[in-house]
Protein backbone atom coordinates (compact mmCIF):
# COMPACT_ATOMS: atom_id res chain seq x y z
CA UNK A 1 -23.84 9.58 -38.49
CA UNK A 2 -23.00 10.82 -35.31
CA UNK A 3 -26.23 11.01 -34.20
CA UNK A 4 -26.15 7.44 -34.22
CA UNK A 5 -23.16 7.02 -32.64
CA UNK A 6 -24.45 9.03 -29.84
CA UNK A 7 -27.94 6.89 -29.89
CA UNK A 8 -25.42 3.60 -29.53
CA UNK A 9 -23.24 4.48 -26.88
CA UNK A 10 -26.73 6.19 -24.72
CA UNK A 11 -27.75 2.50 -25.49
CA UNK A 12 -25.17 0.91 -24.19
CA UNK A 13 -24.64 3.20 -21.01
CA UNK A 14 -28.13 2.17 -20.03
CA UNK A 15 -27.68 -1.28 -20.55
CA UNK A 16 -24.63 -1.15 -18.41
CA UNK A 17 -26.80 1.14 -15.44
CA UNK A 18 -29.71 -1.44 -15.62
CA UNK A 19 -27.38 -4.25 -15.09
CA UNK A 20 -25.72 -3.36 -12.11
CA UNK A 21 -28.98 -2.16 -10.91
CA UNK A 22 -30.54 -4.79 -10.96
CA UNK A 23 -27.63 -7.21 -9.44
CA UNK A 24 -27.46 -4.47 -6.72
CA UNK A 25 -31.32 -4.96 -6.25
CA UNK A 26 -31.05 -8.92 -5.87
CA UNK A 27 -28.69 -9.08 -3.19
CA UNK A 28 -25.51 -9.25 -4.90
CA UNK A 29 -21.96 -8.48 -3.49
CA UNK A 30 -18.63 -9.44 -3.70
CA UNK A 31 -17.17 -11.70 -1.28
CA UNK A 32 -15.58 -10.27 1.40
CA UNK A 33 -13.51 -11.54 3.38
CA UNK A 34 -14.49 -13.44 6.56
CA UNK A 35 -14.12 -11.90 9.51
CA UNK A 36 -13.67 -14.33 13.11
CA UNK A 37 -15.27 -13.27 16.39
CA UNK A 38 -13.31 -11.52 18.55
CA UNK A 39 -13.66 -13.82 20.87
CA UNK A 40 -11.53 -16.18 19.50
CA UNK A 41 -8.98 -14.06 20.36
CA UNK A 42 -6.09 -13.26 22.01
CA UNK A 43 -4.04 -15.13 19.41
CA UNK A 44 -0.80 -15.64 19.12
CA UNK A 45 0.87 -16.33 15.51
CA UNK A 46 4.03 -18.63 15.38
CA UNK A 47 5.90 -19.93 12.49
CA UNK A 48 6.72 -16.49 10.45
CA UNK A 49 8.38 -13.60 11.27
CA UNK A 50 6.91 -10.42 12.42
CA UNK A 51 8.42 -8.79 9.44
CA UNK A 52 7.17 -11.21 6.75
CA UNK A 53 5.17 -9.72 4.63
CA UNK A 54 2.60 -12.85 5.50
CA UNK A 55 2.74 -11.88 8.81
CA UNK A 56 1.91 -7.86 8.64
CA UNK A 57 -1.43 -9.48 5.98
CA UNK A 58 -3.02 -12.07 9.10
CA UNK A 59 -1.74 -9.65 11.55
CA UNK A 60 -3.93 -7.06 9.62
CA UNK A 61 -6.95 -9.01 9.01
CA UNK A 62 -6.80 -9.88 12.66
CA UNK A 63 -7.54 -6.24 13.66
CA UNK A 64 -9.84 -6.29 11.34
CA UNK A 65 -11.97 -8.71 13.20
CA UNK A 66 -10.84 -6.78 16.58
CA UNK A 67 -8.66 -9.77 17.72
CA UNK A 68 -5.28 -8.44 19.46
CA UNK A 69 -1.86 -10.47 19.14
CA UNK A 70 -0.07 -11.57 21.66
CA UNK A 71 3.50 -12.86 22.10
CA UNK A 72 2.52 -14.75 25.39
CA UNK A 73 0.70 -17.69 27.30
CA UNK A 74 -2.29 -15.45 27.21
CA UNK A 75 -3.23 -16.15 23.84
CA UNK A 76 -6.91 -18.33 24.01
CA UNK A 77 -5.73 -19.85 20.21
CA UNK A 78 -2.40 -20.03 18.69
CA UNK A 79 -1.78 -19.83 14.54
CA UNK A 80 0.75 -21.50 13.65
CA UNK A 81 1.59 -20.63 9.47
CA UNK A 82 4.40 -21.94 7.22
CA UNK A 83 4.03 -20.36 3.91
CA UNK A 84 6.32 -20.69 1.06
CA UNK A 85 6.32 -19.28 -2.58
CA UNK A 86 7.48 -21.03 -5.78
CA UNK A 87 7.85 -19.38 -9.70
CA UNK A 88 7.95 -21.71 -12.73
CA UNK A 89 8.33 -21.31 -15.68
CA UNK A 90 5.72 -21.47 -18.27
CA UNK A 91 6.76 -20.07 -21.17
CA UNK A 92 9.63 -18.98 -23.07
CA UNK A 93 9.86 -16.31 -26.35
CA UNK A 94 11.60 -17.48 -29.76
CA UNK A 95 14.95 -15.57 -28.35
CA UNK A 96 15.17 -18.19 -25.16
CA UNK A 97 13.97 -15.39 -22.48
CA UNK A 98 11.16 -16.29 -20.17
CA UNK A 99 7.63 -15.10 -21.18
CA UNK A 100 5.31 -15.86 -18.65
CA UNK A 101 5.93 -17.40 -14.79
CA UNK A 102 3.73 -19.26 -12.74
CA UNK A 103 3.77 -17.81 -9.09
CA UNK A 104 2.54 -20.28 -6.91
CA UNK A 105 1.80 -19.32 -3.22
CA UNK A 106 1.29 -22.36 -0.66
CA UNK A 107 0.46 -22.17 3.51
CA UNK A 108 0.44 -24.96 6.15
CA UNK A 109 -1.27 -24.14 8.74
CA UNK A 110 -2.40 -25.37 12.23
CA UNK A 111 -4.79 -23.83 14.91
CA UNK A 112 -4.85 -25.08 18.49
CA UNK A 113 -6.58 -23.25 21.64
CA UNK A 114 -4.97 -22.20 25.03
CA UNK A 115 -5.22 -25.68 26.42
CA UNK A 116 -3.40 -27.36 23.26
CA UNK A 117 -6.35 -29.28 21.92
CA UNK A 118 -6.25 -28.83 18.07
CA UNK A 119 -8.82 -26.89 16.90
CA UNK A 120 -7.74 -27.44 13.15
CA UNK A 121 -5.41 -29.61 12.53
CA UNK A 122 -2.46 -29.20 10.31
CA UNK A 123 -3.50 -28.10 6.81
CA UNK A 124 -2.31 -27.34 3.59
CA UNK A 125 -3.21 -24.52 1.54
CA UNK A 126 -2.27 -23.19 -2.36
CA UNK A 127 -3.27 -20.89 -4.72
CA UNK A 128 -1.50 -20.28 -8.03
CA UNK A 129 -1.04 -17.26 -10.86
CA UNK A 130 0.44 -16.41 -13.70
CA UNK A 131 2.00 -13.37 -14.88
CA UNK A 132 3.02 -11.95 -18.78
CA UNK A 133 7.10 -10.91 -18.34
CA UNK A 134 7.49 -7.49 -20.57
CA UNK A 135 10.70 -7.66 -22.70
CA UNK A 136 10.99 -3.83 -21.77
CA UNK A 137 10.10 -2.82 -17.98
CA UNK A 138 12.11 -4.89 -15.77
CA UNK A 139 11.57 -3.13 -12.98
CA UNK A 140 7.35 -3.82 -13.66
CA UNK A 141 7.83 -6.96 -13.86
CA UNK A 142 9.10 -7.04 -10.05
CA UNK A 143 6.83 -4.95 -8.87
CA UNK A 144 3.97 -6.95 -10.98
CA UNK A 145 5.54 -10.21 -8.98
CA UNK A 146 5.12 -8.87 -5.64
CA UNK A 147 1.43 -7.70 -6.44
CA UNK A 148 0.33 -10.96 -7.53
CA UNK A 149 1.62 -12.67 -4.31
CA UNK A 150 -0.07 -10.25 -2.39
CA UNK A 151 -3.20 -11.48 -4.06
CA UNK A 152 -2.70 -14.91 -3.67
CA UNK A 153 -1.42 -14.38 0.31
CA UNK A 154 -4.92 -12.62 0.52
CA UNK A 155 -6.45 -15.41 -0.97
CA UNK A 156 -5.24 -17.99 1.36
CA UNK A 157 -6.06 -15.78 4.31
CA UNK A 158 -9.63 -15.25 3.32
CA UNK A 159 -9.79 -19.02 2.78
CA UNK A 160 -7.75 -19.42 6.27
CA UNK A 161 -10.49 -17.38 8.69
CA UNK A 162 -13.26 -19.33 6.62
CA UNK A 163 -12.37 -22.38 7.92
CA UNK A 164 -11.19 -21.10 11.42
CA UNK A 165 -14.76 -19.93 11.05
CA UNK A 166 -16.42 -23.21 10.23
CA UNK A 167 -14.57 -24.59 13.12
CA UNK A 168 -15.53 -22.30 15.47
């Protein structure tokens, strides 16, 4: 019996190897996110502040393309972001106590270059998530929160560069 056990999980273990083998071997990866050329910048982001957590994510994935910030005239393109957050409510327990939110993360945004012709015009942007409350950790349930706007402000900022990119 255990012998067979053995013979079934080897099975399966192989079948799991071969797979991502073999999407490693076509030319499969997960999307990353875009990155601009650096010569679109120096840019300059308005509309947030510096200590928004929105702010420190494009600010990040700036460097990350080697663009530098700057607070002055200097900047060739200018970012201007408005985002905003939102929870519903989706579902509620037999007791009357929430159950599940919606988190819904949303960013306008505008792009325009040193000379102030628009390079994207104002757009609007949303992504949306739900999360399970626990009856028990309130204190996971915060922390839970914050992680899925994180994903969802990474989302839109992905989605951001790929149309700065497009229009570029």
């Amino acid at each position: 019996m255990k012998r067979h056990k053995i013979h079934h999980y080897l099975f399966y273990a192989l079948l799991a190897l071969s797979l991502t083998s073999s999407l490693a071997s076509c030319g499969f990866q997960l999307k990353q996110r875009t990155t601009l050329p650096a010569s679109f910048g120096p840019v300059s982001i308005q509309g947030v502040g510096k200590f928004s957590s929105f702010y420190r994510a494009v600010r990040s994935a700036l460097r990350q393309s080697s663009i530098s910030i700057v607070e002055d005239t200097s900047a060739s393109h200018s970012i201007k972001i408005s985002p905003s957050r939102e929870r519903k409510v989706l579902s509620v327990n037999a007791a009357g106590k929430v159950s599940e939110y919606e988190l819904i993360q949303r960013l306008n945004y505008s792009v325009t270059s040193s000379n102030g012709t628009p390079l994207i015009a104002p757009t609007r942007l949303s992504r949306s998530s739900y999360y399970t409350v626990s009856s028990t950790e309130v204190l996971g349930d915060s922390t839970e929160e914050n992680e899925v706007y994180n994903r969802l402000e990474e989302d839109l900022i992905s989605q951001m560069f790929d149309q700065i990119s497009a229009a570029l």
